[in-house]
C-alpha atoms as a PDB file:
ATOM      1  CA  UNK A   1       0.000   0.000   0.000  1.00  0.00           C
ATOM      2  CA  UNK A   2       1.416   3.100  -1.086  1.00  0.00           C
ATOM      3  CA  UNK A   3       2.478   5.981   2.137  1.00  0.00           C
ATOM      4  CA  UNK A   4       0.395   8.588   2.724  1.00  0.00           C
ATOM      5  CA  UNK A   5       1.081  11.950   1.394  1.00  0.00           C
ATOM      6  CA  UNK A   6       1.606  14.847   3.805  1.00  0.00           C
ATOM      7  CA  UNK A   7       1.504  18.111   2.690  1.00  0.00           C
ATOM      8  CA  UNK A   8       3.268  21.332   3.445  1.00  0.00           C
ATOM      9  CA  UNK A   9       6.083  18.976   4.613  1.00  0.00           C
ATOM     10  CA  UNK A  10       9.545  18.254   3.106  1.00  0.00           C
ATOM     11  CA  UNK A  11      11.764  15.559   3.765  1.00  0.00           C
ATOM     12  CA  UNK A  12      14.420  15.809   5.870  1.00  0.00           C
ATOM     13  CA  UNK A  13      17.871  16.314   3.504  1.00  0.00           C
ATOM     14  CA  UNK A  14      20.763  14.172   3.968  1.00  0.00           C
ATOM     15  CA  UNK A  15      23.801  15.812   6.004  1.00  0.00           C
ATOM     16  CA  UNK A  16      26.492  16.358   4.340  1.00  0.00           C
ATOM     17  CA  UNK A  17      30.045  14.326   5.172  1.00  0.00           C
ATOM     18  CA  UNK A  18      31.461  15.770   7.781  1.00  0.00           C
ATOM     19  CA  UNK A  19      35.679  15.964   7.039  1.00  0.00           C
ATOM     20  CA  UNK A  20      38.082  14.311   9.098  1.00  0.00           C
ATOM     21  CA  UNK A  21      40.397  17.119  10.755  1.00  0.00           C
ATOM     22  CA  UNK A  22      43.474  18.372   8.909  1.00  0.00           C
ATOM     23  CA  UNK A  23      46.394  16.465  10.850  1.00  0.00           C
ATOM     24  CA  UNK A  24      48.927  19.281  12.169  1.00  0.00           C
ATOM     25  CA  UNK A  25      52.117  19.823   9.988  1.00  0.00           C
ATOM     26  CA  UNK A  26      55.573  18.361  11.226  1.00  0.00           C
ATOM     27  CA  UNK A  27      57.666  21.172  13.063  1.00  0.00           C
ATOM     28  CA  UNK A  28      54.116  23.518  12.841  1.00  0.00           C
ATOM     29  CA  UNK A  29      53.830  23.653  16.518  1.00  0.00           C
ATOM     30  CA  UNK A  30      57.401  24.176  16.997  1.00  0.00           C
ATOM     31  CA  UNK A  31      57.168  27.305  14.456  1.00  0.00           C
ATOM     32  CA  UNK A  32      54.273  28.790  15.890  1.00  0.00           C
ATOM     33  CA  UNK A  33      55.354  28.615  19.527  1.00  0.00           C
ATOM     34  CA  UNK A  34      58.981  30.458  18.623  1.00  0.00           C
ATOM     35  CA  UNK A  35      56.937  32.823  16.969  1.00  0.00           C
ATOM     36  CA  UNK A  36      55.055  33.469  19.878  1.00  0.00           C
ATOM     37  CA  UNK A  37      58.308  33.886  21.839  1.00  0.00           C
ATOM     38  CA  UNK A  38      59.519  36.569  19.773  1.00  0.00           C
ATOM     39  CA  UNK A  39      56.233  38.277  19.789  1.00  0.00           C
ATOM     40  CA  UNK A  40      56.650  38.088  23.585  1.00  0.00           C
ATOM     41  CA  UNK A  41      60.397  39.259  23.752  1.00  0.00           C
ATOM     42  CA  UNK A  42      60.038  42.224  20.442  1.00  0.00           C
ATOM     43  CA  UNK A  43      60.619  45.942  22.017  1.00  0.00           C
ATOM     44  CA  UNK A  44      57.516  47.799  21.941  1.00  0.00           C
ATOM     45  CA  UNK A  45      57.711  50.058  19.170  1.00  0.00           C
ATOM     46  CA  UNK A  46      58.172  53.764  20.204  1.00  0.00           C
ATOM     47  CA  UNK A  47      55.744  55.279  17.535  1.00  0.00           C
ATOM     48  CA  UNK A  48      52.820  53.283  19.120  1.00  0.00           C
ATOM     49  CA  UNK A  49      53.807  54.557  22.508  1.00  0.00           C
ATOM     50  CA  UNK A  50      53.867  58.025  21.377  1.00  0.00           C
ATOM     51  CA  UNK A  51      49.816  57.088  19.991  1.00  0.00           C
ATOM     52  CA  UNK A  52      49.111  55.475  23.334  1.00  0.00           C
ATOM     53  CA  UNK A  53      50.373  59.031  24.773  1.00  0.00           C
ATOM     54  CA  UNK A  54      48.282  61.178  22.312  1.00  0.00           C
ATOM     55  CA  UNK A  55      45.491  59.467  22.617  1.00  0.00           C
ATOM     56  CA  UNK A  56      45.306  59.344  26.618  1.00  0.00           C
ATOM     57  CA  UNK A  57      45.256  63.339  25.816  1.00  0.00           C
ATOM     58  CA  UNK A  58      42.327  62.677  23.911  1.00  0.00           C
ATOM     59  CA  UNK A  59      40.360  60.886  26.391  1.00  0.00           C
ATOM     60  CA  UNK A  60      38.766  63.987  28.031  1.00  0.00           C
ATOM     61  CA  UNK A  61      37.200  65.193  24.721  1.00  0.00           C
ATOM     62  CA  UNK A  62      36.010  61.260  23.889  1.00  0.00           C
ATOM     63  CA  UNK A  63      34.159  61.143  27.336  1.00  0.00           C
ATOM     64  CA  UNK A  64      32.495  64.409  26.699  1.00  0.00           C
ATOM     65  CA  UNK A  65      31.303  63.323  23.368  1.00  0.00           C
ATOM     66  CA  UNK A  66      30.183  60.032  25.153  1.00  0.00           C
ATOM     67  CA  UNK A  67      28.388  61.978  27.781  1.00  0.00           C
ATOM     68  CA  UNK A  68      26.533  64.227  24.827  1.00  0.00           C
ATOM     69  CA  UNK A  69      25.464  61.422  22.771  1.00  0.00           C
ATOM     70  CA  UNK A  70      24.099  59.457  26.345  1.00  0.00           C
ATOM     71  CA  UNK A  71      22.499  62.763  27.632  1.00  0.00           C
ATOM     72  CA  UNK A  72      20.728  63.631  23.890  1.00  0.00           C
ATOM     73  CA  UNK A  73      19.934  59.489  23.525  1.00  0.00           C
ATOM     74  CA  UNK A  74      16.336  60.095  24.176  1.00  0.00           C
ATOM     75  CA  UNK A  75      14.883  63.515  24.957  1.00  0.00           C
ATOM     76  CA  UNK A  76      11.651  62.753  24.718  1.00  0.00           C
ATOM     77  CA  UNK A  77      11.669  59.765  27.475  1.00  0.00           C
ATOM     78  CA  UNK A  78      13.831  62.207  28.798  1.00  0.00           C
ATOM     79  CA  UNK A  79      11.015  64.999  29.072  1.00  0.00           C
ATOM     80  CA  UNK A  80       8.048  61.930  29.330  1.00  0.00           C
ATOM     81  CA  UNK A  81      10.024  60.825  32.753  1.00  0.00           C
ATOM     82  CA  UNK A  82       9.818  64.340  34.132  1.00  0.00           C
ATOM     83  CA  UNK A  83       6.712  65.426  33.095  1.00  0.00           C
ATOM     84  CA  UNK A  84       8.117  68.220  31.018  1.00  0.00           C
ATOM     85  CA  UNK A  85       5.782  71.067  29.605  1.00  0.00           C
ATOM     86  CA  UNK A  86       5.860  70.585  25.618  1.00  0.00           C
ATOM     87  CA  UNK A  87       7.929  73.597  25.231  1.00  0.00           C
ATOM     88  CA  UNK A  88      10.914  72.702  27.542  1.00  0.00           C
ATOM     89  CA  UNK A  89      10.285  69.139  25.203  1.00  0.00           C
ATOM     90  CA  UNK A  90      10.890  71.221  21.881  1.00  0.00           C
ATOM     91  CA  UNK A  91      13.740  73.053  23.209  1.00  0.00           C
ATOM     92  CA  UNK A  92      15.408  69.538  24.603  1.00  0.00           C
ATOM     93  CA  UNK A  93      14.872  68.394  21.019  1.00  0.00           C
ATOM     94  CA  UNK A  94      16.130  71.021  19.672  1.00  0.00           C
ATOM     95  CA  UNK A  95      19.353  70.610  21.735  1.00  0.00           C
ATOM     96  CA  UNK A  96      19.207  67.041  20.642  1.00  0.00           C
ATOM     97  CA  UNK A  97      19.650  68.192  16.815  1.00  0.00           C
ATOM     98  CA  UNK A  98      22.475  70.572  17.536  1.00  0.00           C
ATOM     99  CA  UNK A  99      24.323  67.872  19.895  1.00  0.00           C
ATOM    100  CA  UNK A 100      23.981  65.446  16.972  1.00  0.00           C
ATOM    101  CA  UNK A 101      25.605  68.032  14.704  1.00  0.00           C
ATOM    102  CA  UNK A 102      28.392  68.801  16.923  1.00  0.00           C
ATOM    103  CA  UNK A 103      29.098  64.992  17.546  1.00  0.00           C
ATOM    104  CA  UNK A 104      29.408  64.160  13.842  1.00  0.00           C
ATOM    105  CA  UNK A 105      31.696  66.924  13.154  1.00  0.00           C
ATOM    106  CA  UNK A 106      34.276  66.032  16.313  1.00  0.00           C
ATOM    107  CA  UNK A 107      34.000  62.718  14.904  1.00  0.00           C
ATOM    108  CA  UNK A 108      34.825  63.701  11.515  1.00  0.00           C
ATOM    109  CA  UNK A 109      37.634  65.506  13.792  1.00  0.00           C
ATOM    110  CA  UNK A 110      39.124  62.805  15.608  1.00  0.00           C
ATOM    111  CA  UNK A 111      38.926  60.557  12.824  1.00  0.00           C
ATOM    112  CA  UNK A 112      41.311  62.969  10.532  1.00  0.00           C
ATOM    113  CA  UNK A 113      43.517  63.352  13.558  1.00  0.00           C
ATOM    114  CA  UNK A 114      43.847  59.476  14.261  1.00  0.00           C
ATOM    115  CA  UNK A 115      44.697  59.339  10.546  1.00  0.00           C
ATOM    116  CA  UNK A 116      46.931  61.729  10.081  1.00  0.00           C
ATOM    117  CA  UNK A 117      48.305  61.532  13.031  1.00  0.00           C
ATOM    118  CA  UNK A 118      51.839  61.539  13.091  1.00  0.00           C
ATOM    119  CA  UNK A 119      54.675  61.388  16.654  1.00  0.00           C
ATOM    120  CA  UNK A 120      56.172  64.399  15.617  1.00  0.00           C
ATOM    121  CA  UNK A 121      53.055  66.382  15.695  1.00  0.00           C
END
């Protein structure tokens, strides 16, 4: 007797093979572990500790524009949570508008100053 049809149903597709894993190369271990040594032991460059040092001068200005963009988030839950009159709402996102300006354009900023940033500058 032939098997009932089901509809709206698929079969199930075989898996595919799964592959045996790749057996490590002779002396590969060996290669990657000195390599790690040296990585370990290598002076730390003095360009990249003059960037660490420029931008640790930077951090004030990067928490300020972290603080703006928290602050302007959401003016209107803002204004909903302290049962703001509608005009003190306008104003806040009005502020809101102007913040987001001002944060694209220090971004724009920083990000030509990280990229053309240079130790003897």
């Amino acid at each position: 007797m032939a098997q009932p049809q089901t509809f709206g149903r698929r079969r199930a597709r075989p898996q595919a093979p799964t592959r045996p894993p790749l057996a490590p190369h002779e002396g590969e271990e060996a290669r990657l572990e000195a390599f790690r040594a040296s990585l370990k032991d290598a002076p730390p460059a003095g360009e990249d500790h003059a960037f660490q040092a420029w931008l640790h001068e930077q951090r004030p200005r990067r928490w300020l524009l972290i603080v703006v963009r928290l602050a302007f988030l959401a003016p209107g839950l803002l204004c909903f949570v302290l049962h703001a009159p509608g005009w003190v709402s306008l104003a806040l996102e009005g502020a809101g508008l102007f913040a987001n300006a001002w944060i694209r354009t220090e971004r724009k900023k920083q990000t030509a100053q990280i990229a053309g940033w240079s130790a003897g500058s």
